[in-house]
Protein backbone atom coordinates (compact mmCIF):
# COMPACT_ATOMS: atom_id res chain seq x y z
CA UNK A 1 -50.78 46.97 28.02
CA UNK A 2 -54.02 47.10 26.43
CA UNK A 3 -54.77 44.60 23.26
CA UNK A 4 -55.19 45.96 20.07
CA UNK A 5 -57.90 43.49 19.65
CA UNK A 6 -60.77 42.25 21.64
CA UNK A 7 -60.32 38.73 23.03
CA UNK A 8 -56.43 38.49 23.28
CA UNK A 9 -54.54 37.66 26.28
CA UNK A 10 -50.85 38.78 27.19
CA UNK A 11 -48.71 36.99 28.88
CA UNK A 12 -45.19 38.60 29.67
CA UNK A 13 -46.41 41.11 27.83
CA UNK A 14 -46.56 39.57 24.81
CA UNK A 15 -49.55 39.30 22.55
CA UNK A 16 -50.31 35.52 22.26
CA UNK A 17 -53.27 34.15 19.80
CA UNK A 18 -53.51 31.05 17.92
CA UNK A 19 -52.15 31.34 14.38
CA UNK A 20 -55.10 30.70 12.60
CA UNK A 21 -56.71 33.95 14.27
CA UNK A 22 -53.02 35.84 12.92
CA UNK A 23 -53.51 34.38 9.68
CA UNK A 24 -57.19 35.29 9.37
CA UNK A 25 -56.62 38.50 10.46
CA UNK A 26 -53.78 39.43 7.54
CA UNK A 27 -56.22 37.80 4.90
CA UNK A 28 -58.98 39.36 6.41
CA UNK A 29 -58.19 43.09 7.46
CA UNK A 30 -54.53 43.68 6.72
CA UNK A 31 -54.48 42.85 3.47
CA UNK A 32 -57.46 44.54 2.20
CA UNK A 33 -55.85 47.37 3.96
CA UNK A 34 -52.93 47.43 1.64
CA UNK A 35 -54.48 46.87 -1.46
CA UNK A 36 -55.75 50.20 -1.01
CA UNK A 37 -52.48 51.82 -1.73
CA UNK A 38 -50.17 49.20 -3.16
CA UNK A 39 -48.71 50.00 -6.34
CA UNK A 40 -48.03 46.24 -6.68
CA UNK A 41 -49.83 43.79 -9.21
CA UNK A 42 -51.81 40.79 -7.59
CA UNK A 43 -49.06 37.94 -8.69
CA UNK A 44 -45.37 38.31 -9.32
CA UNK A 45 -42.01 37.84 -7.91
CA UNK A 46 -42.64 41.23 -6.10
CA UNK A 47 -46.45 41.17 -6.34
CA UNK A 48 -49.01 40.58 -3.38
CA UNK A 49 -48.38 37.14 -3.64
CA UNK A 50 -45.01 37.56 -2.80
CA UNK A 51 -46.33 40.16 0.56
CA UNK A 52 -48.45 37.32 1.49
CA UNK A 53 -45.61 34.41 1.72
CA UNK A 54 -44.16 37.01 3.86
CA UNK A 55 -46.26 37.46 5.99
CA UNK A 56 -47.00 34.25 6.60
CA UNK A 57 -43.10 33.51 7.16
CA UNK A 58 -43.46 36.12 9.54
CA UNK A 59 -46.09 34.77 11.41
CA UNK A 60 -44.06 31.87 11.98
CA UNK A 61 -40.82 34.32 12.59
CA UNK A 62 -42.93 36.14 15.37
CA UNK A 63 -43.90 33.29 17.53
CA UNK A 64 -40.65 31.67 17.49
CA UNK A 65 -38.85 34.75 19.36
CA UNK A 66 -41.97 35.86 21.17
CA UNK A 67 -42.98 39.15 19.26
CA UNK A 68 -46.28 40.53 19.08
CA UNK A 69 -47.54 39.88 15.68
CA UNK A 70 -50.06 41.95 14.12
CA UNK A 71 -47.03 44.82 13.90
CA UNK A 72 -45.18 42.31 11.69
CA UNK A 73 -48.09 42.02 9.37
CA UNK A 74 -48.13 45.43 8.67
CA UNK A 75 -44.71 45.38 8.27
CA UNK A 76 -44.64 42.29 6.26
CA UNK A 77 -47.91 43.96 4.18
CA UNK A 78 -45.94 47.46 3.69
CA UNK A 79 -42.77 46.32 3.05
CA UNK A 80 -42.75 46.38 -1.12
CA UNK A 81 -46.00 48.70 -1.56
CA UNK A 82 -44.22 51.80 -2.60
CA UNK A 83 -42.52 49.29 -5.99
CA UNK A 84 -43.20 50.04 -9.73
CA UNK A 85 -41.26 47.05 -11.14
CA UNK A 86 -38.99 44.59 -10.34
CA UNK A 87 -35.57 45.78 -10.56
CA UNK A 88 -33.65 46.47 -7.80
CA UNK A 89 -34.69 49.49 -6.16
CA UNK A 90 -33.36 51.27 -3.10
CA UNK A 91 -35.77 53.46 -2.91
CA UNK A 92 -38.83 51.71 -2.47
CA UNK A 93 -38.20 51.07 0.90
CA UNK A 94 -38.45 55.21 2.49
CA UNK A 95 -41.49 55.70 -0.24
CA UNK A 96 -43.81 52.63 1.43
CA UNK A 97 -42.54 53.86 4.70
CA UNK A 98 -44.04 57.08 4.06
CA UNK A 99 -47.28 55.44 2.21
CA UNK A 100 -46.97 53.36 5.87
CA UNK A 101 -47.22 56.31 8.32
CA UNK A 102 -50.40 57.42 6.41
CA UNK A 103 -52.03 53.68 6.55
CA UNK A 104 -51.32 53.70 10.53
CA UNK A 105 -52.62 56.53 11.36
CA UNK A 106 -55.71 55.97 9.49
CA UNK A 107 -56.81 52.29 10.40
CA UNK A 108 -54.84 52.11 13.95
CA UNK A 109 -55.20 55.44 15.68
CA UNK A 110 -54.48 53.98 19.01
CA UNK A 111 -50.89 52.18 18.58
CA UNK A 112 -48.79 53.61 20.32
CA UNK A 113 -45.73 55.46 18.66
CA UNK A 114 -43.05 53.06 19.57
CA UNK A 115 -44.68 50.32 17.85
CA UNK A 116 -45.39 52.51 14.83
CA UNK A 117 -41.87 53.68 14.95
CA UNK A 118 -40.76 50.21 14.63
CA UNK A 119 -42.98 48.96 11.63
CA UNK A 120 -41.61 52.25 9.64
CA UNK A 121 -38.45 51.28 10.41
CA UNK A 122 -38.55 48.13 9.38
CA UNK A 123 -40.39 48.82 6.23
CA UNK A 124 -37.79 51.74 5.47
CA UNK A 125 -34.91 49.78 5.84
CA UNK A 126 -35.70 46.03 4.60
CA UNK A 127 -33.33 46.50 1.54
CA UNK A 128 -30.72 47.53 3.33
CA UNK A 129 -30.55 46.46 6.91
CA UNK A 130 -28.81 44.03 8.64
CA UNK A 131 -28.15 44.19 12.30
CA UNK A 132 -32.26 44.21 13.57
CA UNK A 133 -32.78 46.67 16.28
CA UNK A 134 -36.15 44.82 17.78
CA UNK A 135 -37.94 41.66 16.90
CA UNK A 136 -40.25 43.46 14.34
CA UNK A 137 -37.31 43.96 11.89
CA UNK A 138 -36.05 40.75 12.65
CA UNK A 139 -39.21 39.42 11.33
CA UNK A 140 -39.90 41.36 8.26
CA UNK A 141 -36.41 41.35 7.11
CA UNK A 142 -35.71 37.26 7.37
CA UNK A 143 -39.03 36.76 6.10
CA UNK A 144 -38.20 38.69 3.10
CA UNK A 145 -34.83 37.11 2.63
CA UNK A 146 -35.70 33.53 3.01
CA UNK A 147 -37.14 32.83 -0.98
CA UNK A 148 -33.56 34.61 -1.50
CA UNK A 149 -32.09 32.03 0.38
CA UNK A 150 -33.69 29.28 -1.42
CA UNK A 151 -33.22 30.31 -4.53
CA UNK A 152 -29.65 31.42 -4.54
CA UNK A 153 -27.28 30.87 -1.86
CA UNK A 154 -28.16 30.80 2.01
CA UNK A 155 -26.73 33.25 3.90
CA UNK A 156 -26.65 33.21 7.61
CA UNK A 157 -24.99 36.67 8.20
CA UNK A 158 -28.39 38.36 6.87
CA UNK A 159 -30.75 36.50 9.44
CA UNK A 160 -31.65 37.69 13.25
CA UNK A 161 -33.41 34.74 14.49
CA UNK A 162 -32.70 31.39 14.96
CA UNK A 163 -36.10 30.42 12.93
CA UNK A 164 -35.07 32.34 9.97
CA UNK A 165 -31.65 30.79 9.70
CA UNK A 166 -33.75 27.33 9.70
CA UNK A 167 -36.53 27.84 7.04
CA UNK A 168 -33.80 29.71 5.26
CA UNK A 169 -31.49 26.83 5.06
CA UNK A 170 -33.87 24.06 4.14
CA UNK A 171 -32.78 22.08 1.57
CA UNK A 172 -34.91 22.06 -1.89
CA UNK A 173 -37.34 18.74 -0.58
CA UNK A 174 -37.76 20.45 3.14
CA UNK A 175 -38.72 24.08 1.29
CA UNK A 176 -41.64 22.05 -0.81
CA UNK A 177 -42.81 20.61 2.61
CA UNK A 178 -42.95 23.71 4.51
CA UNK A 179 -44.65 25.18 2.04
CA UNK A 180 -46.81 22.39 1.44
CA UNK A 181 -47.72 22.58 4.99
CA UNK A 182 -48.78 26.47 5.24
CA UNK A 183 -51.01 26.24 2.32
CA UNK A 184 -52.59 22.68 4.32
CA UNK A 185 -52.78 25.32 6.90
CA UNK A 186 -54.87 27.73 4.94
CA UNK A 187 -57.05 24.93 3.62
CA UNK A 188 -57.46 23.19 7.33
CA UNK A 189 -58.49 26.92 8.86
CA UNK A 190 -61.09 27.62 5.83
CA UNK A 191 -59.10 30.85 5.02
CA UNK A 192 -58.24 29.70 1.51
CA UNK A 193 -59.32 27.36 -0.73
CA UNK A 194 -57.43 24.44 -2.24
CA UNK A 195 -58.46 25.99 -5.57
CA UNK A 196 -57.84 29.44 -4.77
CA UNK A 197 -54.04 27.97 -3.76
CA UNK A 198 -53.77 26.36 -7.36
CA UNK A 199 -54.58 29.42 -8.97
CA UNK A 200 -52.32 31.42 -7.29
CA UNK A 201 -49.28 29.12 -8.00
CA UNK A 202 -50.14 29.20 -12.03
CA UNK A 203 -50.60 32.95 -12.11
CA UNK A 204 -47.34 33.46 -10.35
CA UNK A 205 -45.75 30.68 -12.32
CA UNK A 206 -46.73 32.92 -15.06
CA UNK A 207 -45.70 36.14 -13.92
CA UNK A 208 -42.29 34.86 -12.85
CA UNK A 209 -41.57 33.31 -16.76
CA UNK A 210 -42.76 36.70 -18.29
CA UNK A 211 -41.68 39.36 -15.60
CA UNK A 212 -44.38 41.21 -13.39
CA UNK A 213 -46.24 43.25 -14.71
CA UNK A 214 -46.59 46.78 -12.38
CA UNK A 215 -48.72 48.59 -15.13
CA UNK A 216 -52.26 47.30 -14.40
CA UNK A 217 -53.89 46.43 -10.75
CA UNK A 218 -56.03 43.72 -10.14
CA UNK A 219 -58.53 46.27 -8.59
């Protein structure tokens, strides 16, 4: 198996990296990436903001059963591109799998076409699936859940891994940690700033009192 990246070693097959490179690498080239043809606003409960905790949780989600992780950032970054608003919406989960297959072929020519399959299928089916068929769904889909978790009741019959069912079930004091901890994380590994952090959590303070608001980009 060759590495999609220069300077990564495998080791029963498995992509392993430290996480600062993963998280550098979503900030850094995934992200940008999906900017490009999100339909989501910067903050919000369903904004970037929200893709970014994500992937972050699945950063976490991948190392903890093993799975190569750079598919579950693009999983993670595709999952809610294709939404207009905030209501529930079925649908938005085929359209950013098709706005997905596009974005793959363009920026990752070479991956091969099992591990494309399985990012569109994870994308395609994160409102709706429940039984993972490989670790990248696992991923994307807990990841996705766990803020649903917190803030309404933890479910464990929605969750594929072990890890998930853990960050998912933390109680309010444990979720402020954790959380706590990946933005010291961000801070530590120069990828944000402590001010940057700040301003994000007013703006989506903000956004969550008022509703986001899908009519204007931030680009």
């Amino acid at each position: 198996m060759e590495p999609l990246f220069p300077g990564l070693s495998y080791k029963k097959g498995i992509m392993k990296y430290d996480k600062a490179y993963y998280y550098k690498l979503y900030f850094n080239q995934v992200l940008p990436q999906i900017t490009e043809v999100t339909n989501q606003s910067e903050f919000g409960y369903h904004g970037l903001s929200h893709t970014n905790q994500v992937a972050m949780f699945g950063i976490d989600l991948a190392y903890s059963i093993n799975q190569e992780v750079l598919p579950v950032l693009l999983a993670a970054g595709l999952h809610d591109c294709a939404r207009t608003n905030d209501e529930w919406c079925i649908d938005h989960g085929p359209q950013a799998a098709s706005v997905g297959w596009n974005l793959l072929n363009k920026h990752y020519p070479n991956m091969s076409k099992e591990t494309m399959r399985q990012i569109l299928f994870a994308v395609e089916n994160h409102t709706i699936g429940h039984i993972a068929p490989d670790g990248v769904s696992a991923c994307l889909w807990d990841g996705d859940r766990i803020r649903l978790s917190w803030e309404n009741t933890f479910r464990p019959e929605f969750f594929n891994t072990s890890r998930g069912r853990k960050i998912a079930s933390m109680s309010p004091e444990r979720q402020r940690r954790y959380i706590d901890a990946q933005n010291a994380f961000l801070v530590r590994n120069q990828i944000k700033t402590r001010d940057q952090i700040d301003f994000e959590r007013a703006q989506n303070a903000l956004y969550y009192y008022s509703g986001t608001d899908f009519s204007h980009k931030f680009r």
